[in-house]
PDB file of N, CA and C in Angstrom:
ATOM      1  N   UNK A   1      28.964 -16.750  10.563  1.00  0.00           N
ATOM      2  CA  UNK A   1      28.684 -16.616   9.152  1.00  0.00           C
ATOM      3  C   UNK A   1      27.682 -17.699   8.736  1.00  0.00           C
ATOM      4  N   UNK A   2      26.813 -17.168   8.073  1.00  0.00           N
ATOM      5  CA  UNK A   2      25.757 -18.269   7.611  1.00  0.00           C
ATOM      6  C   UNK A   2      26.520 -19.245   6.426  1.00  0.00           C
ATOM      7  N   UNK A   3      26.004 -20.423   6.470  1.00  0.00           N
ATOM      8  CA  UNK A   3      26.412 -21.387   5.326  1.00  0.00           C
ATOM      9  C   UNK A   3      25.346 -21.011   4.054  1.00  0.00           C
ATOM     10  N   UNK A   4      25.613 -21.291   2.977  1.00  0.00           N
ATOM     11  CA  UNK A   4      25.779 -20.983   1.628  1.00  0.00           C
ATOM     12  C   UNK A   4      24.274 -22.202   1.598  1.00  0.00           C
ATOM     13  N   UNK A   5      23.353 -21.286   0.903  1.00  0.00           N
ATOM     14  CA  UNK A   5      21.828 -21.823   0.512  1.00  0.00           C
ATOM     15  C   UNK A   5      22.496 -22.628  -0.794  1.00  0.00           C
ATOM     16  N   UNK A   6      21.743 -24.073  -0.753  1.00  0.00           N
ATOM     17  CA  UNK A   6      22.159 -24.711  -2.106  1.00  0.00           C
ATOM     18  C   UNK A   6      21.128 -24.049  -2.656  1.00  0.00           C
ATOM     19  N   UNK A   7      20.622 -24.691  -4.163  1.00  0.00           N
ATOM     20  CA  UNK A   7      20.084 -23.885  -5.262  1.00  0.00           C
ATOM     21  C   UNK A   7      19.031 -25.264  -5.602  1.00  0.00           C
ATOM     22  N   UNK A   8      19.302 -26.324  -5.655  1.00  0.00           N
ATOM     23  CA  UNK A   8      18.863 -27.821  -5.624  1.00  0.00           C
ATOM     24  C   UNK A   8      19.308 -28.749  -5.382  1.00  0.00           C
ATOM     25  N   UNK A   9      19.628 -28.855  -4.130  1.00  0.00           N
ATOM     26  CA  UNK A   9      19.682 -30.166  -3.317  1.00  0.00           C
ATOM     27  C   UNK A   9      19.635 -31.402  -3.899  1.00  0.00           C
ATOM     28  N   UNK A  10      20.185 -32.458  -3.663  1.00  0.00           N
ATOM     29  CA  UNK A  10      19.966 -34.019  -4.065  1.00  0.00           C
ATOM     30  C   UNK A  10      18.482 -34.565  -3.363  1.00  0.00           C
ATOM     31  N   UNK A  11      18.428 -34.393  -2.326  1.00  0.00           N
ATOM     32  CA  UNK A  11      17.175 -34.865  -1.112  1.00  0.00           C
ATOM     33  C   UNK A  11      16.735 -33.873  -0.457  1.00  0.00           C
ATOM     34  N   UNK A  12      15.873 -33.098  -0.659  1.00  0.00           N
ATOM     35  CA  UNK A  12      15.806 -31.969   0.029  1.00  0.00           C
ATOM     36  C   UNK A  12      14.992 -32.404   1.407  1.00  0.00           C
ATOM     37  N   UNK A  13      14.145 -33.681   0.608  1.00  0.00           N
ATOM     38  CA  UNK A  13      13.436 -33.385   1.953  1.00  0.00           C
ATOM     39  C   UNK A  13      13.822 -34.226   3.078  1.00  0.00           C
ATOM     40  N   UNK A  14      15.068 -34.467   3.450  1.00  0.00           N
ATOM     41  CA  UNK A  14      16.033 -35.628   4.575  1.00  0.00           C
ATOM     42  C   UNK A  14      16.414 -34.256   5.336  1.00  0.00           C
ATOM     43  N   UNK A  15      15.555 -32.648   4.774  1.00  0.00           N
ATOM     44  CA  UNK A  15      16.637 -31.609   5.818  1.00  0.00           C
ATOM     45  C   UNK A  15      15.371 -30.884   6.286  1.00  0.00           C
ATOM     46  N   UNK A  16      15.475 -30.314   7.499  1.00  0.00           N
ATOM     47  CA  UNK A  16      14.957 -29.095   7.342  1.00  0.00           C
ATOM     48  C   UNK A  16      15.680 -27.795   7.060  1.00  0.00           C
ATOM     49  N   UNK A  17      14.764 -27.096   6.410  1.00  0.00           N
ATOM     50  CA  UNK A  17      15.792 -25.517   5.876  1.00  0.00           C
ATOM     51  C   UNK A  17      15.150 -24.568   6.617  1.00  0.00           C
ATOM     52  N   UNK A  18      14.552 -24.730   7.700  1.00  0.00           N
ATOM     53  CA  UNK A  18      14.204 -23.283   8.165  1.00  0.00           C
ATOM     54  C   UNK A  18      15.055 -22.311   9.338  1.00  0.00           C
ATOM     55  N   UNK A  19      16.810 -22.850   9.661  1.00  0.00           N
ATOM     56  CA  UNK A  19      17.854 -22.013   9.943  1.00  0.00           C
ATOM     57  C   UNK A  19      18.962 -22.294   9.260  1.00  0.00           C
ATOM     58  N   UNK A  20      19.816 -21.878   9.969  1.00  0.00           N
ATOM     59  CA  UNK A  20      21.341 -22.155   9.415  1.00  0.00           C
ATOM     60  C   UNK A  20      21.923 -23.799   9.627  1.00  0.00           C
ATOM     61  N   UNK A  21      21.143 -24.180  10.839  1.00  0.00           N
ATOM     62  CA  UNK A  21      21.306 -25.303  11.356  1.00  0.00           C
ATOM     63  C   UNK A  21      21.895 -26.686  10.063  1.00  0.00           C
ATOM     64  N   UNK A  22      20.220 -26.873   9.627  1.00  0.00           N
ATOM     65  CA  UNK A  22      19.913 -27.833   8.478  1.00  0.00           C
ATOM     66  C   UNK A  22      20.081 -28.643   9.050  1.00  0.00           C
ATOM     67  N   UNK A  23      19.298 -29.217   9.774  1.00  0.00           N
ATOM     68  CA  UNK A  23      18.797 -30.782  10.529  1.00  0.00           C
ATOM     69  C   UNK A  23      18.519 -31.672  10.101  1.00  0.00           C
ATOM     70  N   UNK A  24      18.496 -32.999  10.285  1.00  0.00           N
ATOM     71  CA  UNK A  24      18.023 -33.893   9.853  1.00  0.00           C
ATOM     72  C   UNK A  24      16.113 -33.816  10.492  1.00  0.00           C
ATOM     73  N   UNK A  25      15.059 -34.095   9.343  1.00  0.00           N
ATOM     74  CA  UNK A  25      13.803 -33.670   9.273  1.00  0.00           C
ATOM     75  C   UNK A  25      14.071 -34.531  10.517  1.00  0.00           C
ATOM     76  N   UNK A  26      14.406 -35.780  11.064  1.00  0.00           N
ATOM     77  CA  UNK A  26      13.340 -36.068  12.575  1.00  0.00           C
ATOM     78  C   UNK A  26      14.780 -35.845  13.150  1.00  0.00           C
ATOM     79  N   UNK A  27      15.304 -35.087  13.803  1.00  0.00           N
ATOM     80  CA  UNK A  27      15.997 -34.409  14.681  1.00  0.00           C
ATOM     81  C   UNK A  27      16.227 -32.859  14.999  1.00  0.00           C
ATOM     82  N   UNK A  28      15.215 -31.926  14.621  1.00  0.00           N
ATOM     83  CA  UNK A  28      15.237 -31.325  14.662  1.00  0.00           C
ATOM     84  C   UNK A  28      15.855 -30.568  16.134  1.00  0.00           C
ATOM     85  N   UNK A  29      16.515 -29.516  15.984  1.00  0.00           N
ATOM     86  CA  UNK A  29      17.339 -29.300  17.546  1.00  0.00           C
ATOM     87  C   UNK A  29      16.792 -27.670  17.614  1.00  0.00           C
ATOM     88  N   UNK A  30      16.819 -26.770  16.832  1.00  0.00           N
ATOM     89  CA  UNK A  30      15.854 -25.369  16.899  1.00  0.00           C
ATOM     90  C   UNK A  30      14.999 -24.988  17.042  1.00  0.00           C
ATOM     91  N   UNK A  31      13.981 -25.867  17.242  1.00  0.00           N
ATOM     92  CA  UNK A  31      12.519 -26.179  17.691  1.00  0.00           C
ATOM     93  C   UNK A  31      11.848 -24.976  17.337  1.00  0.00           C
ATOM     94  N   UNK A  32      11.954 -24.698  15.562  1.00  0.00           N
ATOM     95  CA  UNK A  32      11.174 -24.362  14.827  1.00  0.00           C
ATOM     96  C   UNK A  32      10.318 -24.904  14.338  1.00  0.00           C
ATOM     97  N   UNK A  33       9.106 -25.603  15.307  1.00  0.00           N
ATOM     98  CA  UNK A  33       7.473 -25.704  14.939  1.00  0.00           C
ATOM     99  C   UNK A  33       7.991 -27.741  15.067  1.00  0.00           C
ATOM    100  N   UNK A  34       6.570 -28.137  14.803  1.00  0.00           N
ATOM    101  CA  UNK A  34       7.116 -29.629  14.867  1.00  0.00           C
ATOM    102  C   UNK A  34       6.899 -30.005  13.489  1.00  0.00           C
ATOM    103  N   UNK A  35       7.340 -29.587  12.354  1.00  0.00           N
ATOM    104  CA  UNK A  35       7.084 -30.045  11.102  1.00  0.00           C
ATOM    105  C   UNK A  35       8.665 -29.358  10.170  1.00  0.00           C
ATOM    106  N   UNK A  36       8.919 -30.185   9.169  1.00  0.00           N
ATOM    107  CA  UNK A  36      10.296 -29.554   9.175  1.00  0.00           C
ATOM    108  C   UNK A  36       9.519 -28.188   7.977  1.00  0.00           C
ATOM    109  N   UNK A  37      11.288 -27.483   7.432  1.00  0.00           N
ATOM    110  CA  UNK A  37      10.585 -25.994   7.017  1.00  0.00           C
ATOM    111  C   UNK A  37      11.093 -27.206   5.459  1.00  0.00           C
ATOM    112  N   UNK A  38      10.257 -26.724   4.366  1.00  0.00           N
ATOM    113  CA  UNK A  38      10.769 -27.518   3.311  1.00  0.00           C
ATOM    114  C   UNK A  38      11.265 -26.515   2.247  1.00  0.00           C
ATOM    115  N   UNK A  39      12.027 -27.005   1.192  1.00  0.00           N
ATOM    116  CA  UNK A  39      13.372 -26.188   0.605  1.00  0.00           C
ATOM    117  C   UNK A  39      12.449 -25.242  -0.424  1.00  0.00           C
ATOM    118  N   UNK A  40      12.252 -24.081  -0.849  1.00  0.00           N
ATOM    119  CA  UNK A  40      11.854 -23.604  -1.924  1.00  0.00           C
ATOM    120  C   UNK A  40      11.749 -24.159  -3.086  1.00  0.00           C
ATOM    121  N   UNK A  41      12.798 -25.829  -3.721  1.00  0.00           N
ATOM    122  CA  UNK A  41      12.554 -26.214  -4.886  1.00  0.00           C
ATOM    123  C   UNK A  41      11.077 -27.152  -4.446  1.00  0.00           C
ATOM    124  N   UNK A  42      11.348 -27.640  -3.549  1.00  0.00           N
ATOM    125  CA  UNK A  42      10.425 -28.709  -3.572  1.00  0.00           C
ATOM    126  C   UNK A  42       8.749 -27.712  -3.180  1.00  0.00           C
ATOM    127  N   UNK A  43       8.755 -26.216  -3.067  1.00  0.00           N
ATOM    128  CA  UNK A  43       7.333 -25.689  -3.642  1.00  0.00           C
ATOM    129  C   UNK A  43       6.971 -25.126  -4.702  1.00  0.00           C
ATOM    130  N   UNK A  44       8.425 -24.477  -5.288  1.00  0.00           N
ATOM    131  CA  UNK A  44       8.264 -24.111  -6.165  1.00  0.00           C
ATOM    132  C   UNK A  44       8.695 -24.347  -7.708  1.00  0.00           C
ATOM    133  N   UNK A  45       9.660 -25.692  -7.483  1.00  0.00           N
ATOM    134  CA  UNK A  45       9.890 -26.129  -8.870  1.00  0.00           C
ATOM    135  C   UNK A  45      11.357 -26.035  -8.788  1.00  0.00           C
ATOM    136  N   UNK A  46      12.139 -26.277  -9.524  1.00  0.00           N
ATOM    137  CA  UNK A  46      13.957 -26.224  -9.629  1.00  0.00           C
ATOM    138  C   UNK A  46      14.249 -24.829  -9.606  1.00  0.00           C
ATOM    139  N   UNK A  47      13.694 -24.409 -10.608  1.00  0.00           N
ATOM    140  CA  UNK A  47      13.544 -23.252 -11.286  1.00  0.00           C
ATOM    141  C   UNK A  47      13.230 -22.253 -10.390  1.00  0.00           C
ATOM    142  N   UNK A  48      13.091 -21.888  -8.974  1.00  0.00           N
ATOM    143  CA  UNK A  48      12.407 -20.998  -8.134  1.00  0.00           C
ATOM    144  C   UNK A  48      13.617 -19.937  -7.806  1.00  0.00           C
ATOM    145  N   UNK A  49      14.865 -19.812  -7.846  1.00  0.00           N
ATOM    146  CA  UNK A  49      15.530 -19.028  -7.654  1.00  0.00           C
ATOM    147  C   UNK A  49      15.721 -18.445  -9.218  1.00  0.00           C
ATOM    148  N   UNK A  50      14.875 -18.456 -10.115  1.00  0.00           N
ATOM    149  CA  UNK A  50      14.800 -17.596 -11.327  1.00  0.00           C
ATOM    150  C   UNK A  50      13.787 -16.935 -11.576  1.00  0.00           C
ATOM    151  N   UNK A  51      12.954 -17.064 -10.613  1.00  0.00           N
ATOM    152  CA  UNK A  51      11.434 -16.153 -10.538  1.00  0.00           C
ATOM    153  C   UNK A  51      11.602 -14.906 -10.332  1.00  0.00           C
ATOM    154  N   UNK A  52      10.959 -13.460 -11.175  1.00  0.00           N
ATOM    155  CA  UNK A  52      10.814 -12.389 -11.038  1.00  0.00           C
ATOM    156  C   UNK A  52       9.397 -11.829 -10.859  1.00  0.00           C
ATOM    157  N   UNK A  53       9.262 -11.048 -10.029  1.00  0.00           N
ATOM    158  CA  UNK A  53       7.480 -10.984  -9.929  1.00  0.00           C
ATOM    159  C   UNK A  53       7.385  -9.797 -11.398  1.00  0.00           C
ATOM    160  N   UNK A  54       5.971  -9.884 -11.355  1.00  0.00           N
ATOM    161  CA  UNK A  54       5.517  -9.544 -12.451  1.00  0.00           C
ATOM    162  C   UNK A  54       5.082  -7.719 -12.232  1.00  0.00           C
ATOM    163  N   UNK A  55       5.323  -6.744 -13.029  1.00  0.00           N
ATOM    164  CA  UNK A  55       5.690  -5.527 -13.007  1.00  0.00           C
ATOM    165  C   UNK A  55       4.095  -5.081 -13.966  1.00  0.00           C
ATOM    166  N   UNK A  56       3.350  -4.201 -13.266  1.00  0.00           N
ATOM    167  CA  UNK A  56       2.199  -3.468 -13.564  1.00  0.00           C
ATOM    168  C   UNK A  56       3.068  -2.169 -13.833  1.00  0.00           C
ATOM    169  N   UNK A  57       3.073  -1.619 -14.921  1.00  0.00           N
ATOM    170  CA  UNK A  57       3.434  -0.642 -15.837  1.00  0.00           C
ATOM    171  C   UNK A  57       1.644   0.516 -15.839  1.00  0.00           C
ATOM    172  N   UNK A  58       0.863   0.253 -15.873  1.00  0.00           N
ATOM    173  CA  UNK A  58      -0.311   0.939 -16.150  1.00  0.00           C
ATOM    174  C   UNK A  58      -1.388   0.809 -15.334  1.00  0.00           C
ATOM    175  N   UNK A  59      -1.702   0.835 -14.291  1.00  0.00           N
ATOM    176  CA  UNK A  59      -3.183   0.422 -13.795  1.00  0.00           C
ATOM    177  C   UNK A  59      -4.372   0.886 -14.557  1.00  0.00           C
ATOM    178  N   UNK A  60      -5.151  -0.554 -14.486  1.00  0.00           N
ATOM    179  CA  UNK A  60      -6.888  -0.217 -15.508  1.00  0.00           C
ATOM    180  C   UNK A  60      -7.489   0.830 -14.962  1.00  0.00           C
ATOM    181  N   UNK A  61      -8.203   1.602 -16.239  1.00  0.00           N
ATOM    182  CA  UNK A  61      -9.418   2.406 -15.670  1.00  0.00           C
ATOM    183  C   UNK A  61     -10.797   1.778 -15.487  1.00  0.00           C
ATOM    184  N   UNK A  62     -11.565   1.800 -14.514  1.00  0.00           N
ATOM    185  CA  UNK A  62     -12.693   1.072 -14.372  1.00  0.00           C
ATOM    186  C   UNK A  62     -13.592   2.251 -14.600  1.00  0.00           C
ATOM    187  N   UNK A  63     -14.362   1.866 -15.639  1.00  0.00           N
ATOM    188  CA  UNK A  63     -15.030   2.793 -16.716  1.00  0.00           C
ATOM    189  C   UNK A  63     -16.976   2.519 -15.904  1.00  0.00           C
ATOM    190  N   UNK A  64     -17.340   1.475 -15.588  1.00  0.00           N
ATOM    191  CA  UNK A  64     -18.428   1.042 -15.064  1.00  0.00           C
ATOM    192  C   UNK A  64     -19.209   1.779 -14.147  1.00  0.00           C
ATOM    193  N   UNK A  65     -19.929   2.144 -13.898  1.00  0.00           N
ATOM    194  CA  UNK A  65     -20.987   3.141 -12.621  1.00  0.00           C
ATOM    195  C   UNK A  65     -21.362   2.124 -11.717  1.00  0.00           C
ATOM    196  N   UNK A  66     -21.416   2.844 -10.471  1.00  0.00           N
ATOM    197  CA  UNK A  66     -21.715   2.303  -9.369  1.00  0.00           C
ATOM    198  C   UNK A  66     -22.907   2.294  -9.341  1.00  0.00           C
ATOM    199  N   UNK A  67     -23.142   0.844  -8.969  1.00  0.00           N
ATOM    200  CA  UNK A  67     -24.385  -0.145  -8.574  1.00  0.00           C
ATOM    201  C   UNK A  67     -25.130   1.065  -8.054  1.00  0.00           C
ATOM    202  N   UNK A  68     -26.794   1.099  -8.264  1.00  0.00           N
ATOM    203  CA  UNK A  68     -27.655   2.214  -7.911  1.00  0.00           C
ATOM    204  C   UNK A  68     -28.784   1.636  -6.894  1.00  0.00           C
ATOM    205  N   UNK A  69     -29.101   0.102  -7.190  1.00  0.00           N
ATOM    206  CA  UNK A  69     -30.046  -0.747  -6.529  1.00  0.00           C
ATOM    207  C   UNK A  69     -29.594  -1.658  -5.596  1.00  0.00           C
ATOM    208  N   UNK A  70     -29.218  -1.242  -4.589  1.00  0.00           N
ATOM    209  CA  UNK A  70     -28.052  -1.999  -3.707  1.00  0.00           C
ATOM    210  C   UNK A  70     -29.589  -2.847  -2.605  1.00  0.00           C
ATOM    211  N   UNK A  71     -29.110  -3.929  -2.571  1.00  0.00           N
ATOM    212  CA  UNK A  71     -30.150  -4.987  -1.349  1.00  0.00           C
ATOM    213  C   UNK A  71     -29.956  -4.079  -0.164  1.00  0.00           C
ATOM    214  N   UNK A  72     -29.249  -3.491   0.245  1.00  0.00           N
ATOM    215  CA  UNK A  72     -29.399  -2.976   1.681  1.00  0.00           C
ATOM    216  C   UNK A  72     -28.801  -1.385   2.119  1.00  0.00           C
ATOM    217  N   UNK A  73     -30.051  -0.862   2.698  1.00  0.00           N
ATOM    218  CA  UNK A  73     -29.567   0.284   2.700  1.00  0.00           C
ATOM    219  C   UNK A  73     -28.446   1.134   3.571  1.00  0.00           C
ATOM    220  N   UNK A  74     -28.325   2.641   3.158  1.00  0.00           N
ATOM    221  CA  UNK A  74     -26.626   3.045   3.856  1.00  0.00           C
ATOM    222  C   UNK A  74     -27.056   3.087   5.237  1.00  0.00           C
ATOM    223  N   UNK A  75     -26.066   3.150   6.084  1.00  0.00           N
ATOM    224  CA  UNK A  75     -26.052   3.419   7.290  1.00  0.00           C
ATOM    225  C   UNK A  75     -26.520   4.574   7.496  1.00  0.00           C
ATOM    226  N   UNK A  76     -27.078   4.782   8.471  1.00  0.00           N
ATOM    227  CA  UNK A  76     -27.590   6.116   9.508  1.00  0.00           C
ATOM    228  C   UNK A  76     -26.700   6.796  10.488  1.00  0.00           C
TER     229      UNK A  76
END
């Protein structure tokens, strides 16, 4: 069973988070890469497990005509 993702850590960066493991950054034992994996708050703010991506309801019409004087001509 995996252990339970904190939400914001006290020190995030004394761990690496990139398994279940959670190593100390210079002991790494999973030899996932030689740099530790760092926690989602510390890229994205405290606040990163409240992010929703953003929802396109309508795509634009591009009303504009295609370029007629192009520098180089079509293929053959």
């Amino acid at each position: 069973m995996a252990k339970k993702f904190p939400a914001n850590p006290k020190n995030p960066e004394r761990i690496c988070w990139g398994c279940d493991l959670y190593c100390p950054a210079d002991s790494m034992s999973c030899g996932n890469g030689a740099d530790r994996t760092p926690h989602p708050a510390e890229l994205f703010g405290e606040d990163w497990d409240q992010w929703q991506p953003v929802v396109i309801t309508k795509m634009p019409v591009v009303t504009e005509a295609p370029v007629k004087d192009h520098p180089f001509p079509p293929p053959k």
